[in-house]
N, C-alpha and C. Protein backbone atom coordinates (compact mmCIF):
# COMPACT_ATOMS: atom_id res chain seq x y z
N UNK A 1 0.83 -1.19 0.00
CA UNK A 1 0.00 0.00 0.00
C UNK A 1 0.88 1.25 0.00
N UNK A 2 0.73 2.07 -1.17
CA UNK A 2 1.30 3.65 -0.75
C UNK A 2 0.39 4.48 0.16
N UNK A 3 1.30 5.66 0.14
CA UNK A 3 0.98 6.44 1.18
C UNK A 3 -0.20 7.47 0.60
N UNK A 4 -0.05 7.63 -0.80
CA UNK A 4 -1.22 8.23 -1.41
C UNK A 4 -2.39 7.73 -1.93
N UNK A 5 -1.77 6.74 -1.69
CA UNK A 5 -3.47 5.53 -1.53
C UNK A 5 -4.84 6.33 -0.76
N UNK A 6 -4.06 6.54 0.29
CA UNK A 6 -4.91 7.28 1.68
C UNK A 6 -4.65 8.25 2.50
N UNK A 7 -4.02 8.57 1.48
CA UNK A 7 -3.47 10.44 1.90
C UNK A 7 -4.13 11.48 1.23
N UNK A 8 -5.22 11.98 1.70
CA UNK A 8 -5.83 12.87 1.06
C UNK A 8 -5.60 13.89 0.73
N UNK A 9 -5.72 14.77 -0.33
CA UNK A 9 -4.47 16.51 -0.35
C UNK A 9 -5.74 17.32 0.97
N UNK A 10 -6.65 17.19 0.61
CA UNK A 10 -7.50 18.32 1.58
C UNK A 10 -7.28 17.81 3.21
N UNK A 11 -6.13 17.03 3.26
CA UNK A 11 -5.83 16.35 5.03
C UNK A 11 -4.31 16.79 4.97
N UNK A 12 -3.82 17.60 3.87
CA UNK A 12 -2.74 17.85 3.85
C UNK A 12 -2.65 19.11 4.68
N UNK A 13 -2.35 19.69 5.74
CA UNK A 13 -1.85 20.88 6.88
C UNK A 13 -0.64 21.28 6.56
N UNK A 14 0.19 22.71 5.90
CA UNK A 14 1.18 22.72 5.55
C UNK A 14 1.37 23.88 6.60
N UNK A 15 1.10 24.30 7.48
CA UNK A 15 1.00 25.40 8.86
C UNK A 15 0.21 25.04 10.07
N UNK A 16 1.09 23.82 10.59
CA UNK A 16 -0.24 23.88 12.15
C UNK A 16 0.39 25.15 12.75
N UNK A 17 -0.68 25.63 13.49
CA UNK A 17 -0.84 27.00 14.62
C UNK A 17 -0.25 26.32 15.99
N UNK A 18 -1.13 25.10 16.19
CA UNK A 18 -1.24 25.02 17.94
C UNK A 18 -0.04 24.62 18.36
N UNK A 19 -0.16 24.96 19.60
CA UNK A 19 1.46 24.90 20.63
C UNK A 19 1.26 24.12 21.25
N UNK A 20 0.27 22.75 21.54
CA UNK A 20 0.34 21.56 22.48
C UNK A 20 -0.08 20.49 21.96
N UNK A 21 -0.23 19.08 22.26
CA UNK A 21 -0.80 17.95 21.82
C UNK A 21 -1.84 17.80 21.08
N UNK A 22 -2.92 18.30 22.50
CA UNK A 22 -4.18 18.13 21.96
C UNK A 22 -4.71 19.23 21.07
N UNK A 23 -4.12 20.55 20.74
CA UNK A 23 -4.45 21.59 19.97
C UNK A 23 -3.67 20.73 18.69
N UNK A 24 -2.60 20.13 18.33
CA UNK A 24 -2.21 19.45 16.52
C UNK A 24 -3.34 18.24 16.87
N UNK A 25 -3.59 18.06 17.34
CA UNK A 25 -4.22 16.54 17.17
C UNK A 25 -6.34 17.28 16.52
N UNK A 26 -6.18 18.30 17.05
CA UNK A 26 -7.91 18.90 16.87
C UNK A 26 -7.44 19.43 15.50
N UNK A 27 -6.52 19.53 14.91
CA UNK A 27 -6.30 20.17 14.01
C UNK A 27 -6.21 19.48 12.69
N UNK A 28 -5.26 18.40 12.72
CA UNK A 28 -5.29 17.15 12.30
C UNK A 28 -6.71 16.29 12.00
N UNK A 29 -7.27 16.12 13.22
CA UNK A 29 -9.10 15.76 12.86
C UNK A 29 -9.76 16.31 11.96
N UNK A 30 -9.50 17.94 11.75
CA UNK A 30 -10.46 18.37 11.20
C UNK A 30 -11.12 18.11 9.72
N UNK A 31 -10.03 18.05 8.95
CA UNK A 31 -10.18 17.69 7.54
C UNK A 31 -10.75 16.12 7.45
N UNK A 32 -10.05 15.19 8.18
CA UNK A 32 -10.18 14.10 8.90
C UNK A 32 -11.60 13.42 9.42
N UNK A 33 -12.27 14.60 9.83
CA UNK A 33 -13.36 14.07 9.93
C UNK A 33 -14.59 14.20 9.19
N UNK A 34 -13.98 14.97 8.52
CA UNK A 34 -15.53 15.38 7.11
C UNK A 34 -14.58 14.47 6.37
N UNK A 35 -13.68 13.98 5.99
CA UNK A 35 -13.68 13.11 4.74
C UNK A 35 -14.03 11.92 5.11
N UNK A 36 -13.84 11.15 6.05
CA UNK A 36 -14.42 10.19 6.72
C UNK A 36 -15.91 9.89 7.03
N UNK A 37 -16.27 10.98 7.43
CA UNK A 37 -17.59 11.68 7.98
C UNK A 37 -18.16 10.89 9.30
N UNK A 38 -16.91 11.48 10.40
CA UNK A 38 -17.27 10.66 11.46
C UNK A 38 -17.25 12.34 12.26
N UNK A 39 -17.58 11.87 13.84
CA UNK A 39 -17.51 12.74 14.72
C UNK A 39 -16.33 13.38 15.10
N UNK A 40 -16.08 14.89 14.91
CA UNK A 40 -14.84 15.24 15.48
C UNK A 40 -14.33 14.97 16.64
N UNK A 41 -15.32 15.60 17.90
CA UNK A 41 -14.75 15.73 19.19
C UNK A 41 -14.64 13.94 19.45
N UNK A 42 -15.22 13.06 18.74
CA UNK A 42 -15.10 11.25 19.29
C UNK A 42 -14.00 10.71 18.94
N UNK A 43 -13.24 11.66 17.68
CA UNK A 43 -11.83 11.22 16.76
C UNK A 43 -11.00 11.78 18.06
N UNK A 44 -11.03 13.27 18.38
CA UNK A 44 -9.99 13.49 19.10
C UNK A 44 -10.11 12.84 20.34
N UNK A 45 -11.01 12.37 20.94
CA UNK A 45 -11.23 11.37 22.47
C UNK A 45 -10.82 10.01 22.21
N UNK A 46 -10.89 9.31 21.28
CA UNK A 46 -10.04 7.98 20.52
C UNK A 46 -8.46 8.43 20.75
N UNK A 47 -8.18 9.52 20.16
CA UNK A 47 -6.91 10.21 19.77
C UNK A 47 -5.69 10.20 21.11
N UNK A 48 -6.38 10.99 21.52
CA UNK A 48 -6.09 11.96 23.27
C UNK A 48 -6.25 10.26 24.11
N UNK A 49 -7.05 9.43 23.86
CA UNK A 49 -6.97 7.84 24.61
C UNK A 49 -5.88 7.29 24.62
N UNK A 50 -5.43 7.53 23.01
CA UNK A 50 -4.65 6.79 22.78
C UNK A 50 -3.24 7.02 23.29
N UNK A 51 -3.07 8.30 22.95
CA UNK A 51 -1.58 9.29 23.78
C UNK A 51 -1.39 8.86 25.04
N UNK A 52 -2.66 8.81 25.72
CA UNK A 52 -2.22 8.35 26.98
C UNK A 52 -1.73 6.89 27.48
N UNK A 53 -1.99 6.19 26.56
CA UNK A 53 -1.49 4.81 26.80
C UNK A 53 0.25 5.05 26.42
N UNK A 54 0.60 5.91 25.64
CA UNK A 54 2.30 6.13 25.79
C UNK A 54 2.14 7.38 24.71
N UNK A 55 2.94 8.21 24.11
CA UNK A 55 3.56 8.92 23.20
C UNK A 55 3.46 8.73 21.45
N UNK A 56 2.74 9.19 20.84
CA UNK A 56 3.28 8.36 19.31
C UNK A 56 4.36 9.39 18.59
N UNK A 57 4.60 10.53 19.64
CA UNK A 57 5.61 11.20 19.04
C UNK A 57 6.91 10.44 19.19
N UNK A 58 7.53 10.07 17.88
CA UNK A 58 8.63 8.49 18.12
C UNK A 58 9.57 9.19 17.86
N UNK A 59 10.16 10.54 17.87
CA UNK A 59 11.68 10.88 17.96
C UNK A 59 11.65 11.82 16.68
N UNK A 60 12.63 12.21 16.51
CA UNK A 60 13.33 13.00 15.58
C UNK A 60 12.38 13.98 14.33
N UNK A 61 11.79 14.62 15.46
CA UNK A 61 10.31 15.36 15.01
C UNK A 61 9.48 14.79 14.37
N UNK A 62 9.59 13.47 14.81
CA UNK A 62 8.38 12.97 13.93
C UNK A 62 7.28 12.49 14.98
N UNK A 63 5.92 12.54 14.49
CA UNK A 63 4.54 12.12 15.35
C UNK A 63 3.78 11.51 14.26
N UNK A 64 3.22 10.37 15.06
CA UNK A 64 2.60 9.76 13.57
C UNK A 64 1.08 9.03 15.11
N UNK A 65 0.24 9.88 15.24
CA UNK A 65 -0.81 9.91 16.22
C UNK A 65 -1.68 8.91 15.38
N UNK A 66 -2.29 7.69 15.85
CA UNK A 66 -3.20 6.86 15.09
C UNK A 66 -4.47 6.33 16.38
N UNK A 67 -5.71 5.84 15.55
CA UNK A 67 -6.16 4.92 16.76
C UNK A 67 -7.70 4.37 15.52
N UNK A 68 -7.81 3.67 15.96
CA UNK A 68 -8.89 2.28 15.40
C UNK A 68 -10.37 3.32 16.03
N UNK A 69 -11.34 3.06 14.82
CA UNK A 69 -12.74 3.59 15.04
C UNK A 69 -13.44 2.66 14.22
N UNK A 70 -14.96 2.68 15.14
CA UNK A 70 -15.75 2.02 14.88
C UNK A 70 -16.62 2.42 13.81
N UNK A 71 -17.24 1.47 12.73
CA UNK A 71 -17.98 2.14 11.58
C UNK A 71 -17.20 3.09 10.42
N UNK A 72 -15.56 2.71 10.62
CA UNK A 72 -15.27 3.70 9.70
C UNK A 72 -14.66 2.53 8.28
N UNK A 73 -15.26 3.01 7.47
CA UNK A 73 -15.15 1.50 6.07
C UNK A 73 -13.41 1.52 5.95
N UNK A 74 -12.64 2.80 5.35
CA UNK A 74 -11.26 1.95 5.06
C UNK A 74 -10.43 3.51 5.80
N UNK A 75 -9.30 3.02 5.98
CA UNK A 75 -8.34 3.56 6.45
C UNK A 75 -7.84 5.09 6.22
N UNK A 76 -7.79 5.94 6.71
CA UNK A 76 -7.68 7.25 6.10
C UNK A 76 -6.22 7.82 6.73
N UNK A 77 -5.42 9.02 6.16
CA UNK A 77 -4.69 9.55 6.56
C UNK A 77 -4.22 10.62 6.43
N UNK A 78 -3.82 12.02 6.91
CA UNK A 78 -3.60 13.18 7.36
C UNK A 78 -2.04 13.35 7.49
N UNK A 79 -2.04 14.72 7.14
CA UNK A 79 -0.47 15.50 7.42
C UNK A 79 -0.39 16.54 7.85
N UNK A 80 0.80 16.70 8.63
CA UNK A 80 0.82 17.86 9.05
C UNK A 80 2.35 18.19 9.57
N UNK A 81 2.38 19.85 9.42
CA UNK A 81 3.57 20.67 8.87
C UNK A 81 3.51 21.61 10.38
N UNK A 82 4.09 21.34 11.41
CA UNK A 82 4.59 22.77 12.21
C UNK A 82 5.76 23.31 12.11
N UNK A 83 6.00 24.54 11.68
CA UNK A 83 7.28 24.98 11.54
C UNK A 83 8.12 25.10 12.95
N UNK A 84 7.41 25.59 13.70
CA UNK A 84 7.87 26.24 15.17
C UNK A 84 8.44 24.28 16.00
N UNK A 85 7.27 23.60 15.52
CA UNK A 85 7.97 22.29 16.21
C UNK A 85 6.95 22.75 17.55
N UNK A 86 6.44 21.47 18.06
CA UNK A 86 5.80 21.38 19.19
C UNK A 86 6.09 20.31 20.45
N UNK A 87 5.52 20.53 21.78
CA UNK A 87 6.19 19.26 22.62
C UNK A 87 4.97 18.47 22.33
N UNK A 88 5.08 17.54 22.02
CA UNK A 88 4.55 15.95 21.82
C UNK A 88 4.75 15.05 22.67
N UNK A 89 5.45 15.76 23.81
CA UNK A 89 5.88 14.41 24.68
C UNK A 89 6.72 13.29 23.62
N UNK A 90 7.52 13.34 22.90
CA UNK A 90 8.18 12.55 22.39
C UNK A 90 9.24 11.96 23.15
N UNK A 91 9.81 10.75 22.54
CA UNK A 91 10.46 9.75 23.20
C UNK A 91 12.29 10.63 23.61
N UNK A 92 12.31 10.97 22.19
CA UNK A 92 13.82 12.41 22.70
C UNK A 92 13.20 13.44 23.47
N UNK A 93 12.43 13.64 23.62
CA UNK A 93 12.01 14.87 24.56
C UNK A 93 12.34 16.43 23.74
N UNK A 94 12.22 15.87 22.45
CA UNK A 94 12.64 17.29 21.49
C UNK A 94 11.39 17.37 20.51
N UNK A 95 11.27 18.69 19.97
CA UNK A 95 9.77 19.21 19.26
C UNK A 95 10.07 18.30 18.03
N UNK A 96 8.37 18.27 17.77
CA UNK A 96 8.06 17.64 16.90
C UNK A 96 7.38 18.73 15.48
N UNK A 97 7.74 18.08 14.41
CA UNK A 97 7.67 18.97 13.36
C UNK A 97 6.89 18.09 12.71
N UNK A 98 6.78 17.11 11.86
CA UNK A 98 6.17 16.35 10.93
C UNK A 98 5.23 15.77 11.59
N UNK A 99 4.17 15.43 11.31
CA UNK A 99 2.91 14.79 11.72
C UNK A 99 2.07 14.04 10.62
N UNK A 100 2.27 12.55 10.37
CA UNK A 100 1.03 11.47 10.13
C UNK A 100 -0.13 11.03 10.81
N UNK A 101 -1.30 11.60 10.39
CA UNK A 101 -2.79 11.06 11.57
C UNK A 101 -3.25 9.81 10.77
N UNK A 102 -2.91 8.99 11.20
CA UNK A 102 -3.65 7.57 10.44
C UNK A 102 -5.16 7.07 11.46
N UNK A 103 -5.99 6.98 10.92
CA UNK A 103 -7.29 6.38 11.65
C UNK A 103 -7.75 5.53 10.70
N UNK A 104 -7.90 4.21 11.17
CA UNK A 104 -8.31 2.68 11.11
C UNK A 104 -9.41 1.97 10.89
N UNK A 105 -10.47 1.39 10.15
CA UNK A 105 -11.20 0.55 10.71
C UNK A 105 -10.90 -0.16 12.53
N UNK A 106 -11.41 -0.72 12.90
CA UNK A 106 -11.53 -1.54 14.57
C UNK A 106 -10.92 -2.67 13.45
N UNK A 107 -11.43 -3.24 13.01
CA UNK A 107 -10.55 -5.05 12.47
C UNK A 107 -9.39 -4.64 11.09
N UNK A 108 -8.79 -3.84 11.35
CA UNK A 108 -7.63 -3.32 10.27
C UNK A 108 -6.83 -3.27 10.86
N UNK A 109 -6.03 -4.54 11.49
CA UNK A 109 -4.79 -4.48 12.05
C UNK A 109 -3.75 -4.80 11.31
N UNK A 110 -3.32 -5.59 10.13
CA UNK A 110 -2.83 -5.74 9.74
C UNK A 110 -2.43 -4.77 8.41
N UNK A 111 -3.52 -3.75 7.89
CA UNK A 111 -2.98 -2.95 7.16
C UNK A 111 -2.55 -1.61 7.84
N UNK A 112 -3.27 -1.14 9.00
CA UNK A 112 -2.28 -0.33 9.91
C UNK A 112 -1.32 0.11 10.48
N UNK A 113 -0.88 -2.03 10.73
CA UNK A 113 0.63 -1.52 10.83
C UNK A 113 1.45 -1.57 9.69
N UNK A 114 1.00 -2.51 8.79
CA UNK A 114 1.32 -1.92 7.27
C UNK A 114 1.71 -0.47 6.97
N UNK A 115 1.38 0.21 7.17
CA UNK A 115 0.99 1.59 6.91
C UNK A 115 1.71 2.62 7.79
N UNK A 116 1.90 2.04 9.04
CA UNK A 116 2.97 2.64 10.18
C UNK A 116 4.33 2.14 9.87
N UNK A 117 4.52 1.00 9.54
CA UNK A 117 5.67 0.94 9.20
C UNK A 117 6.51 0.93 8.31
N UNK A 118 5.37 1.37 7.02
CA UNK A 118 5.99 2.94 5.48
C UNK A 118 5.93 3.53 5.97
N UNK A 119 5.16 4.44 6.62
CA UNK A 119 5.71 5.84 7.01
C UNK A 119 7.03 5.90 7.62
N UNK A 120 6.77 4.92 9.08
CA UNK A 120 8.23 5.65 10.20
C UNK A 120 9.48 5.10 8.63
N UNK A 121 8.99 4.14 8.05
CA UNK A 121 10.18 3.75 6.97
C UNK A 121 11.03 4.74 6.38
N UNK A 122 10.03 5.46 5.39
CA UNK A 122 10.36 6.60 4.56
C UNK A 122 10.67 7.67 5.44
N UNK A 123 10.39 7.92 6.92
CA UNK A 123 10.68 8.98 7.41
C UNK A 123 11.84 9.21 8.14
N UNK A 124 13.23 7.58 8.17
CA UNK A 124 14.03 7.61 8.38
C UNK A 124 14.88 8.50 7.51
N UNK A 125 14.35 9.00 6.20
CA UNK A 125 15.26 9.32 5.14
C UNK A 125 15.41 10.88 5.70
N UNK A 126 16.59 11.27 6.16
CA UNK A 126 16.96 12.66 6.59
C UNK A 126 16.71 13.89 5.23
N UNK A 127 17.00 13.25 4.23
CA UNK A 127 16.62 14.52 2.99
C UNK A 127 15.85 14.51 3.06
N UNK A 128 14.64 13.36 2.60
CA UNK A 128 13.04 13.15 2.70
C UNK A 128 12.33 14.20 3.91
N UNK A 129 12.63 13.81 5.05
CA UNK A 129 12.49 14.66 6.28
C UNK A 129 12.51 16.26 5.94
N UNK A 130 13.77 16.59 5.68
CA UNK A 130 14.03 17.85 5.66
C UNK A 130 12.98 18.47 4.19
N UNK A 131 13.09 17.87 3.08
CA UNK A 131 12.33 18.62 2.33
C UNK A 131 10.63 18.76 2.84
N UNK A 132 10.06 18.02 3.40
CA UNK A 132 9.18 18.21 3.62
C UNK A 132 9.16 19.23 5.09
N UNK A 133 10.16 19.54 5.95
CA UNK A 133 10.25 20.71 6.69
C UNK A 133 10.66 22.22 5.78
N UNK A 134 10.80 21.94 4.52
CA UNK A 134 10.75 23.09 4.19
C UNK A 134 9.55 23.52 2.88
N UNK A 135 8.99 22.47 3.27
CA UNK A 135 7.92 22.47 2.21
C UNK A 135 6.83 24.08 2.96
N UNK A 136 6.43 24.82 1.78
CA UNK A 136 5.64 26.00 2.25
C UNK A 136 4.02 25.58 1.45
N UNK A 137 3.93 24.67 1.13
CA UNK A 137 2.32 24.27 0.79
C UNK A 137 2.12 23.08 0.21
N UNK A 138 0.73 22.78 0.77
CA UNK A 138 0.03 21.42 0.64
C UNK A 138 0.55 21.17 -0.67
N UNK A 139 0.57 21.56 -2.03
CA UNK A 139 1.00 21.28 -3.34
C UNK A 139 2.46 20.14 -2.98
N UNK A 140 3.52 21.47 -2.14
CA UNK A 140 4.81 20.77 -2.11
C UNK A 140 4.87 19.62 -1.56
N UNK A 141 4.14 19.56 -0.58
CA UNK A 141 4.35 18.40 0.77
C UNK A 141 3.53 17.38 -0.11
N UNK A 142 2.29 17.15 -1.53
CA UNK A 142 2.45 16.13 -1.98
C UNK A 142 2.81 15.61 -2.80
N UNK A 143 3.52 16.41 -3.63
CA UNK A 143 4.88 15.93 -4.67
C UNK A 143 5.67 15.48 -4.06
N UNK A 144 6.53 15.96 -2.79
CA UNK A 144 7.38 15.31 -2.11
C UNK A 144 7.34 14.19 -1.77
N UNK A 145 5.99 13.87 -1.48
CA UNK A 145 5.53 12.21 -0.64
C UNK A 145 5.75 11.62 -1.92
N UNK A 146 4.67 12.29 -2.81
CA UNK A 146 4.44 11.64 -4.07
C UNK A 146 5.97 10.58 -4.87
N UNK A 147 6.80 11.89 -4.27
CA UNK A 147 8.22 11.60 -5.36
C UNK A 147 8.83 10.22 -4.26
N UNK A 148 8.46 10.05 -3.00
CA UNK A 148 9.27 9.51 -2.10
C UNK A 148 8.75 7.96 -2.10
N UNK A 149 7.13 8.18 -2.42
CA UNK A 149 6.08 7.14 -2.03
C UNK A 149 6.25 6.10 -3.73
N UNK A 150 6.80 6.74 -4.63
CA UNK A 150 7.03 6.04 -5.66
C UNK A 150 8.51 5.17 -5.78
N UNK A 151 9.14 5.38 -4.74
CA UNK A 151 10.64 4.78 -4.38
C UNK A 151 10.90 3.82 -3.69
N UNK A 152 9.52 3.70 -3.04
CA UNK A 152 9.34 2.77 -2.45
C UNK A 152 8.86 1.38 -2.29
């Protein structure tokens, strides 16, 4: 599975605003939940559940926030761009810049982690990384995937 399989451009965020967890994560939902067409505030309470069971901010500005919902037919996914870098509670304890929101069917375990483990994959790539920190709009940030997600 690529990443533009289920990467929508209108879930593409090339400027988050918010300065804490749960402000990128409401932000992230938003597009997220009209393409889906599920409940916002129930995505971010799945979301915010899930954080608390540990961190999905996994290091080296990267956050890739996911969690399984009920009634939702196939797998969807979201991006997002903070320039400033935010605390995520990440595992380095350093801001997080890049953001993947993946949300699940409930019995889609096996393409989930499918899907988590292209991303953190491709997001080992330090150029990959960096161009998309200097990406200034949704256009750039999906040519970039685009160009990265075909290499793969």
């Amino acid at each position: 599975m690529k990443i533009l399989d289920v990467l929508h451009k209108d879930a593409i965020l090339a400027d988050l605003k918010s300065k804490d967890k749960k402000g990128i994560i409401e932000e992230l939902v938003a597009p997220l939940a009209n393409i889906a067409k599920i409940n916002q505030e129930n995505l971010v309470k799945i979301l915010m559940d899930r954080e608390r069971l540990g961190s999905t901010g996994i290091g080296g500005g990267i956050g890739i926030p996911h969690g399984k919902v009920k009634d939702l037919d196939a797998l969807v996914l979201g991006f997002g761009l903070s320039k400033k870098g935010v605390d995520f509670e990440s595992i380095d304890r350093r801001p997080t810049h890049v953001f993947f929101l993946l949300i699940t069917p409930e019995n889609s375990t096996g393409l989930h982690l499918k899907l988590l483990a292209r991303i953190s994959r491709i997001l080992k790539n330090d150029i990959f990384k960096e161009k998309l920190m200097n990406a200034n709009n949704r256009d750039d940030i999906y040519s970039i995937i685009k160009e990265k997600d075909e290499d793969f």
